[in-house]
PDB file of N, CA and C in Angstrom:
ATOM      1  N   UNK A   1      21.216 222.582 -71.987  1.00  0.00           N
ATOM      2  CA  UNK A   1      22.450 223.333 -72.016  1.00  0.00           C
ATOM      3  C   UNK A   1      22.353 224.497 -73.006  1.00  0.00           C
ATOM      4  N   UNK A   2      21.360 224.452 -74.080  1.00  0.00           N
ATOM      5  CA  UNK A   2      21.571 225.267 -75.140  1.00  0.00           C
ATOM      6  C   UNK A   2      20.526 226.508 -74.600  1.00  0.00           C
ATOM      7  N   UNK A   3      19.669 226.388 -73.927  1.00  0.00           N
ATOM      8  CA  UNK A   3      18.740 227.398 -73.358  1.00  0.00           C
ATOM      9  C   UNK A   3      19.515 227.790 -72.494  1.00  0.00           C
ATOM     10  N   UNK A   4      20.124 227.131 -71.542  1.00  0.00           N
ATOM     11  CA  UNK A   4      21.167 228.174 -70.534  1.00  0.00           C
ATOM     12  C   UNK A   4      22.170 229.065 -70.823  1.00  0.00           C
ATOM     13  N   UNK A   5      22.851 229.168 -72.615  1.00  0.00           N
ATOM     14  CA  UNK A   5      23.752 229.922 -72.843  1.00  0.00           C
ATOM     15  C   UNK A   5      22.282 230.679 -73.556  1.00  0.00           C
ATOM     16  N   UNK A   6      21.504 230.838 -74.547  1.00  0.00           N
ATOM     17  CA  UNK A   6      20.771 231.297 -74.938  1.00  0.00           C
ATOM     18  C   UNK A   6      20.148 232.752 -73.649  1.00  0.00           C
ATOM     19  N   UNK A   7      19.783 231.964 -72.307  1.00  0.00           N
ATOM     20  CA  UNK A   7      18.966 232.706 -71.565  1.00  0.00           C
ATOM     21  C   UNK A   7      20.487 233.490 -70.524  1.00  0.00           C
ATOM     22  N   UNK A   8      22.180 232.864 -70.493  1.00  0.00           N
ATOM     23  CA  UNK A   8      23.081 233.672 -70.413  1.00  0.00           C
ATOM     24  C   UNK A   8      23.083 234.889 -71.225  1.00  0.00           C
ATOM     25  N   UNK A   9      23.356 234.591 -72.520  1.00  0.00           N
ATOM     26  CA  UNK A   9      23.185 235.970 -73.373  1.00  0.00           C
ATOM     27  C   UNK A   9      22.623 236.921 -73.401  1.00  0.00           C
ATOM     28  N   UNK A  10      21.213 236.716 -73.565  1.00  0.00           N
ATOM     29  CA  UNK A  10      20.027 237.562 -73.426  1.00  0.00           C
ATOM     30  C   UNK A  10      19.914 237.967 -71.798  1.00  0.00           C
ATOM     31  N   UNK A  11      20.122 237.621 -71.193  1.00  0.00           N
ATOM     32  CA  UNK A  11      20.304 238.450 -69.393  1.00  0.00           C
ATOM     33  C   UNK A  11      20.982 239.544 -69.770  1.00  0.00           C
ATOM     34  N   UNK A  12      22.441 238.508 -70.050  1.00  0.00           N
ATOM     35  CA  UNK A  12      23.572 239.667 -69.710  1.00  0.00           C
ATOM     36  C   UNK A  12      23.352 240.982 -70.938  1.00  0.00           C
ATOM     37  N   UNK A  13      22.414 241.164 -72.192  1.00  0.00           N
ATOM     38  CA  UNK A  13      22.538 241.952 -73.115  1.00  0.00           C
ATOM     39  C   UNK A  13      21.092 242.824 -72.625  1.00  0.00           C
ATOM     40  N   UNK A  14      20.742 242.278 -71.646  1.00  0.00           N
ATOM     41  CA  UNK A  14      19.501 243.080 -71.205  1.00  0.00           C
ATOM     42  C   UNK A  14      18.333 242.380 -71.413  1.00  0.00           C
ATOM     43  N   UNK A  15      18.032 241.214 -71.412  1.00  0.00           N
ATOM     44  CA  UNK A  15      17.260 240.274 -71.201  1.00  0.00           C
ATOM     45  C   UNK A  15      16.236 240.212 -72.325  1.00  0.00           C
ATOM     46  N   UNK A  16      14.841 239.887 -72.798  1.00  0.00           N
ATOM     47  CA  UNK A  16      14.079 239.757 -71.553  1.00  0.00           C
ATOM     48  C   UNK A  16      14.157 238.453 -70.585  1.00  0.00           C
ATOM     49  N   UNK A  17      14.797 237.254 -71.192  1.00  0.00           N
ATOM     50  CA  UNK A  17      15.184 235.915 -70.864  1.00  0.00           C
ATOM     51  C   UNK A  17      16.155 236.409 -69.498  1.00  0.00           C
ATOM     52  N   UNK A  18      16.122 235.322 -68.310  1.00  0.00           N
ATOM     53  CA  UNK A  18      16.745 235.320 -67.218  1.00  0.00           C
ATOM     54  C   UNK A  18      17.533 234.270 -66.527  1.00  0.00           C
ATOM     55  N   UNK A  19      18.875 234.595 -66.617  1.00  0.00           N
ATOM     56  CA  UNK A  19      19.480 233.411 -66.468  1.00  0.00           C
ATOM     57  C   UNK A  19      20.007 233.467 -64.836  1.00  0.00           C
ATOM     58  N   UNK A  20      19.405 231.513 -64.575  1.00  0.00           N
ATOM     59  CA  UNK A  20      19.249 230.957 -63.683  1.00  0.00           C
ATOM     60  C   UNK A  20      20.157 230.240 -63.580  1.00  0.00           C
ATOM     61  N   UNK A  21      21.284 229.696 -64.092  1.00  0.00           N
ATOM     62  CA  UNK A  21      22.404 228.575 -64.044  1.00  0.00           C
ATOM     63  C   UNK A  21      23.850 229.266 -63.199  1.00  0.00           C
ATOM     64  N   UNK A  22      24.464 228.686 -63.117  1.00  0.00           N
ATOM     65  CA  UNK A  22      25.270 228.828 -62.074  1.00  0.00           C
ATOM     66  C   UNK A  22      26.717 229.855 -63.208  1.00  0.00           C
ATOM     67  N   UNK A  23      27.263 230.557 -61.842  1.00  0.00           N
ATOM     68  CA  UNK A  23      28.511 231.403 -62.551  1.00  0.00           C
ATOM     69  C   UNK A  23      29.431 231.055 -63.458  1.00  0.00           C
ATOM     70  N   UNK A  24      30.068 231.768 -64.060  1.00  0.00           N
ATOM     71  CA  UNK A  24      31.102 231.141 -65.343  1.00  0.00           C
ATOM     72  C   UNK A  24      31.915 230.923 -64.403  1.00  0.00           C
ATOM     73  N   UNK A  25      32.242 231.196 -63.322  1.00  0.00           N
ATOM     74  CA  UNK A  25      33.703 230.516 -62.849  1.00  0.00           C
ATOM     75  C   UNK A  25      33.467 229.075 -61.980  1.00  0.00           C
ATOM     76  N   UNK A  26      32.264 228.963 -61.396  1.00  0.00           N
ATOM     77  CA  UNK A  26      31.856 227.820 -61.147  1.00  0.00           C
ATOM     78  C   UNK A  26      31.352 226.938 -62.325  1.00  0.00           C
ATOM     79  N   UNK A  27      30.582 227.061 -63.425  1.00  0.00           N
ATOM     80  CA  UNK A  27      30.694 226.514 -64.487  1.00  0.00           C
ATOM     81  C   UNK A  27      31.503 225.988 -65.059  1.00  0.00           C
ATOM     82  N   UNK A  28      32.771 226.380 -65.266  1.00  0.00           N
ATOM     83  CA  UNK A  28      33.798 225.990 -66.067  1.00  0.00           C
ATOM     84  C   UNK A  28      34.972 225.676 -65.114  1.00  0.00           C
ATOM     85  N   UNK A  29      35.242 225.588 -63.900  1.00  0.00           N
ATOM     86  CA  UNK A  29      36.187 224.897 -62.809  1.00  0.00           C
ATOM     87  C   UNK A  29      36.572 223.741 -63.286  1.00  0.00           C
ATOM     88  N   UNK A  30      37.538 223.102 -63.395  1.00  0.00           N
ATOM     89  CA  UNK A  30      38.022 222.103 -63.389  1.00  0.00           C
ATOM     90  C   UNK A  30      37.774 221.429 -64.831  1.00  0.00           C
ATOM     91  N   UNK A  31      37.653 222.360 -65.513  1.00  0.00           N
ATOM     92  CA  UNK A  31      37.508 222.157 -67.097  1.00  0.00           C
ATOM     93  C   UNK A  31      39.080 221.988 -67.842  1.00  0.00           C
ATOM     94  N   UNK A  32      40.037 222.850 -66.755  1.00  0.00           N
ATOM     95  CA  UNK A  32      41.260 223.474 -67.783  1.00  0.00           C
ATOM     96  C   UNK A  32      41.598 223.500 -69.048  1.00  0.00           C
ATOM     97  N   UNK A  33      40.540 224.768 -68.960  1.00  0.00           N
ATOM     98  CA  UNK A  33      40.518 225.198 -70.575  1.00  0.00           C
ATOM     99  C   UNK A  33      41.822 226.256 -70.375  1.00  0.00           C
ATOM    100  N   UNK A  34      42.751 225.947 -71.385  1.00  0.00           N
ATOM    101  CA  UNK A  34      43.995 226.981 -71.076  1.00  0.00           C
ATOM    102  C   UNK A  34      44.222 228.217 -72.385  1.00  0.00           C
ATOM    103  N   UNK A  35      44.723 228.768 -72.202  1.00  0.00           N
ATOM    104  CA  UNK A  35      44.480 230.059 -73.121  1.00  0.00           C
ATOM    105  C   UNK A  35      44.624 229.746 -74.504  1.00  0.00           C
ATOM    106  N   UNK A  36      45.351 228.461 -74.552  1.00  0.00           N
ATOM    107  CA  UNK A  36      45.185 228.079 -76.249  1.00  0.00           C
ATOM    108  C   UNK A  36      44.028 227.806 -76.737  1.00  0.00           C
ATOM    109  N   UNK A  37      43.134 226.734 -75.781  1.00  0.00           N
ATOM    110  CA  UNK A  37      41.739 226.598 -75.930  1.00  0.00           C
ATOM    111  C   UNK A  37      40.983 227.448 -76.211  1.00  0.00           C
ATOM    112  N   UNK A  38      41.340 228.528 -75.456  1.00  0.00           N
ATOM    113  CA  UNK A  38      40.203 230.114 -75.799  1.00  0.00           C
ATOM    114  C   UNK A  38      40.608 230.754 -77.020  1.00  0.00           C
ATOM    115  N   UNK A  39      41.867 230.373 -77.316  1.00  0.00           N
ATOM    116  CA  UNK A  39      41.940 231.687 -78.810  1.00  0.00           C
ATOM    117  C   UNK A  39      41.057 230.366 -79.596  1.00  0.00           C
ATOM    118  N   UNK A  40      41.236 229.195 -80.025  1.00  0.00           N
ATOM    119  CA  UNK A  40      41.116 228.530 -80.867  1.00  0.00           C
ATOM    120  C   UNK A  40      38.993 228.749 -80.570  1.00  0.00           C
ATOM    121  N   UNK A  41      38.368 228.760 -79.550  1.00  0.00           N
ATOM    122  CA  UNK A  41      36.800 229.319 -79.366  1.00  0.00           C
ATOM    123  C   UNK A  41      37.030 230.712 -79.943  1.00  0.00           C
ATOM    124  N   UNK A  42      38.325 231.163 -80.129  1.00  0.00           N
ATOM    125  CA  UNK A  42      37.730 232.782 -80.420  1.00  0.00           C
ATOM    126  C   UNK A  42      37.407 232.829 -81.640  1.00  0.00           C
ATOM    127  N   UNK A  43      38.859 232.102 -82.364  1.00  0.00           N
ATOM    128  CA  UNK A  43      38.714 231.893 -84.125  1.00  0.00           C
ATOM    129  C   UNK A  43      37.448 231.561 -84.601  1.00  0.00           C
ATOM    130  N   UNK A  44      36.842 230.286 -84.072  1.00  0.00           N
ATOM    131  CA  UNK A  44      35.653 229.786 -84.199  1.00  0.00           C
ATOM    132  C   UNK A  44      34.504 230.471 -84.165  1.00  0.00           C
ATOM    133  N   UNK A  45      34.442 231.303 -82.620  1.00  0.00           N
ATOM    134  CA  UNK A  45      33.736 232.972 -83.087  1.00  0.00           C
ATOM    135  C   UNK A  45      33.593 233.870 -83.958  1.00  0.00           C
ATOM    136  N   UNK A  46      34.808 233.805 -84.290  1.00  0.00           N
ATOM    137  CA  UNK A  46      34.936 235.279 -85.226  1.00  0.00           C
ATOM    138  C   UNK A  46      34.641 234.864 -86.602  1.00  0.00           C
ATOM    139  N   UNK A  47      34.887 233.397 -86.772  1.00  0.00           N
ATOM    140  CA  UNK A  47      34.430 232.435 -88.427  1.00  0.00           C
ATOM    141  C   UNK A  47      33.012 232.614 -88.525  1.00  0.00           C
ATOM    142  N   UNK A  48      32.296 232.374 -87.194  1.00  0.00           N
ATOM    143  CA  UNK A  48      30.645 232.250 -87.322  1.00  0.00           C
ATOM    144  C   UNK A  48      30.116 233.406 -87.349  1.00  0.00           C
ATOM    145  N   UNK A  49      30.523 234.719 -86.672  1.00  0.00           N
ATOM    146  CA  UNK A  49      30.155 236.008 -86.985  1.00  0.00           C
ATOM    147  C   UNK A  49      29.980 236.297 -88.574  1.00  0.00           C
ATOM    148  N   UNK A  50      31.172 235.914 -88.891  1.00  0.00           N
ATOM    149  CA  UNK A  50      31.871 236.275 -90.440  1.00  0.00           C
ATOM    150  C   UNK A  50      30.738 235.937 -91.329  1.00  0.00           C
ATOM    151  N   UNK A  51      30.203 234.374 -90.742  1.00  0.00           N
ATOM    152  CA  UNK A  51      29.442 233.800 -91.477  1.00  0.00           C
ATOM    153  C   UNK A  51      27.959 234.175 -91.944  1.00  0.00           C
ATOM    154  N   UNK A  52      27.868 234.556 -90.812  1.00  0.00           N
ATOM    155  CA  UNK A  52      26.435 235.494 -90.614  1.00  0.00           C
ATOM    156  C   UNK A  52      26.620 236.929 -91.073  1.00  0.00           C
ATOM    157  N   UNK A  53      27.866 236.865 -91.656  1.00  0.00           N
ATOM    158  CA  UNK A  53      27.582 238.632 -91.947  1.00  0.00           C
ATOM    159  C   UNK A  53      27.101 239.255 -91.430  1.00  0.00           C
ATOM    160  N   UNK A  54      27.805 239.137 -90.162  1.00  0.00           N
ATOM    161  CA  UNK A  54      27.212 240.083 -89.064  1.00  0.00           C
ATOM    162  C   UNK A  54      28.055 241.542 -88.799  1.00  0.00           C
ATOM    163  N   UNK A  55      27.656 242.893 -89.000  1.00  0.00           N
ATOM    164  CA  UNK A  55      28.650 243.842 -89.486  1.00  0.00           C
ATOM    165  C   UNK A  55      29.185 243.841 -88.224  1.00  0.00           C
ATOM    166  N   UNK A  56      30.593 244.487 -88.812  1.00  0.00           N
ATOM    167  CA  UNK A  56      31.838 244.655 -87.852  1.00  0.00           C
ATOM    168  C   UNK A  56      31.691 245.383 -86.464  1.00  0.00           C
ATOM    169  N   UNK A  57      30.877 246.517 -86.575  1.00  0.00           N
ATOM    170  CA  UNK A  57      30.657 247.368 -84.755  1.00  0.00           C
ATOM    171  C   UNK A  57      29.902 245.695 -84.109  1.00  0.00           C
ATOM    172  N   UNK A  58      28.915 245.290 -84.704  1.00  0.00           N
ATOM    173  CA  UNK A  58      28.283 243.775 -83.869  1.00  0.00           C
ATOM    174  C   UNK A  58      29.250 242.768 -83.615  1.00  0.00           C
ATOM    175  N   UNK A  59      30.123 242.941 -84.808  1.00  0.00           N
ATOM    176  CA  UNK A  59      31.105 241.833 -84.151  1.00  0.00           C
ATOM    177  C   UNK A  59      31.938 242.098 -82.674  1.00  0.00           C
ATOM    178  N   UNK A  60      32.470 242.768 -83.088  1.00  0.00           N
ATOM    179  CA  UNK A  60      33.336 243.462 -82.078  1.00  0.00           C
ATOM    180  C   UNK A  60      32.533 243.401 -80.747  1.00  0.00           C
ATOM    181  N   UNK A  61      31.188 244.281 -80.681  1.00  0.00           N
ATOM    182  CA  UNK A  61      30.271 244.154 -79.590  1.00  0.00           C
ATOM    183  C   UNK A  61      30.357 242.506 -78.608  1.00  0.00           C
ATOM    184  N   UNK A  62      30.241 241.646 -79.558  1.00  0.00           N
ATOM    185  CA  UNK A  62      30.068 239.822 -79.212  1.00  0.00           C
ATOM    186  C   UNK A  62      31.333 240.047 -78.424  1.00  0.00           C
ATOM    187  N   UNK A  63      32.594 240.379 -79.321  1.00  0.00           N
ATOM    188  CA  UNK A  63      33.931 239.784 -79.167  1.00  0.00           C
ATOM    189  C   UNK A  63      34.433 240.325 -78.103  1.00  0.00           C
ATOM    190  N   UNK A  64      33.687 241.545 -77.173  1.00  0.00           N
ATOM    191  CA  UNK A  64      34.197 242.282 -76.268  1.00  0.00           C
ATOM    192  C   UNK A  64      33.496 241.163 -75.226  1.00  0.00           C
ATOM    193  N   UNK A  65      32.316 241.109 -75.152  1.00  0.00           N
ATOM    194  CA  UNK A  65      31.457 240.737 -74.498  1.00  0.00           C
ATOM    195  C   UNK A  65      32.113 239.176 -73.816  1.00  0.00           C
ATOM    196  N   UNK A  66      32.212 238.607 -74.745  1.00  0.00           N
ATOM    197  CA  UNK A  66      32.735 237.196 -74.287  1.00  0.00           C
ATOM    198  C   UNK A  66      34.241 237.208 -74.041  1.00  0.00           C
ATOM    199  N   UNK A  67      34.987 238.464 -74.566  1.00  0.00           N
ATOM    200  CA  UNK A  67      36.326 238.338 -74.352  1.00  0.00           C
ATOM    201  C   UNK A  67      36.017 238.610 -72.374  1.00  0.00           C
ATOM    202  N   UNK A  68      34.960 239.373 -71.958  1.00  0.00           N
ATOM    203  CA  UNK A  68      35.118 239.862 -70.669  1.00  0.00           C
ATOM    204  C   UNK A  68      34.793 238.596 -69.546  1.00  0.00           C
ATOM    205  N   UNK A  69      34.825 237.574 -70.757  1.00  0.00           N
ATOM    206  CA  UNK A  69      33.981 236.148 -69.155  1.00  0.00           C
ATOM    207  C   UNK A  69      35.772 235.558 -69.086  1.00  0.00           C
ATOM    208  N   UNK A  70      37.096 236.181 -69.826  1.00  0.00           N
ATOM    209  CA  UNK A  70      38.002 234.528 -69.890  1.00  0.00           C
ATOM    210  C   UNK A  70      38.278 234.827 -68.617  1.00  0.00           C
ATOM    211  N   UNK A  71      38.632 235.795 -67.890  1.00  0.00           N
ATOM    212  CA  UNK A  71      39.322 235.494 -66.800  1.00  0.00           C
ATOM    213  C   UNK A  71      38.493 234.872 -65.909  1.00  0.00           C
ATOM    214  N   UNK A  72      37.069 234.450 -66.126  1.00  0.00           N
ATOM    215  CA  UNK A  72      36.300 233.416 -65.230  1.00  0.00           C
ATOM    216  C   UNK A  72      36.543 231.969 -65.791  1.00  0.00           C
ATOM    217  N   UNK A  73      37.271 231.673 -66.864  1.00  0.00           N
ATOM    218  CA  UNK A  73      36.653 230.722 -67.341  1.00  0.00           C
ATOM    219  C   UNK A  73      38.441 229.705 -67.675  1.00  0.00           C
ATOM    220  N   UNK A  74      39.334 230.903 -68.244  1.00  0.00           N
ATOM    221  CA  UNK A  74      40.555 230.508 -68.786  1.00  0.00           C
ATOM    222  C   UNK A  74      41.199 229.746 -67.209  1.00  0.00           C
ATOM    223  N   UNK A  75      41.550 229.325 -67.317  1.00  0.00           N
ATOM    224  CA  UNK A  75      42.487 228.345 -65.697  1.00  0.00           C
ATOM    225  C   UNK A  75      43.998 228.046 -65.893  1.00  0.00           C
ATOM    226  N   UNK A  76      44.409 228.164 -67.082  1.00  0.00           N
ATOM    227  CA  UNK A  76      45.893 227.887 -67.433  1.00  0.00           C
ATOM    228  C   UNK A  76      46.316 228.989 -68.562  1.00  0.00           C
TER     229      UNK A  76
END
């Protein structure tokens, strides 16, 4: 599971890793993760960025990036 978000990332940021696992909206179906669920993954995001001192244009970069999968993923 941890190589499939690993080799997600790196695809979608321009690879060189190629991801083979199935779509975020088929992935996460019947999960009902509802929009409270996602802010509370976002916080958690934005804590571990923080953590890494990762500067702010990179953050933001992540935070766009994954903000663009919820409407595959959010269900409620």
């Amino acid at each position: 599971m941890k190589q499939l978000l690993i080799d997600f990332l790196c695809d979608c940021a321009g690879g060189p890793l190629l991801y083979v696992g199935r779509d975020m909206k088929t992935t996460h179906e019947g999960m009902q993760i509802s929009a409270s669920d996602w802010s509370l993954f976002m916080g958690h995001l934005d804590a571990t960025l923080k953590g890494f001192e990762l500067p702010q244009q990179e953050r933001d970069d992540v935070v766009a990036f994954i903000e663009s999968t919820r409407g595959e993923i959010v269900e409620s």
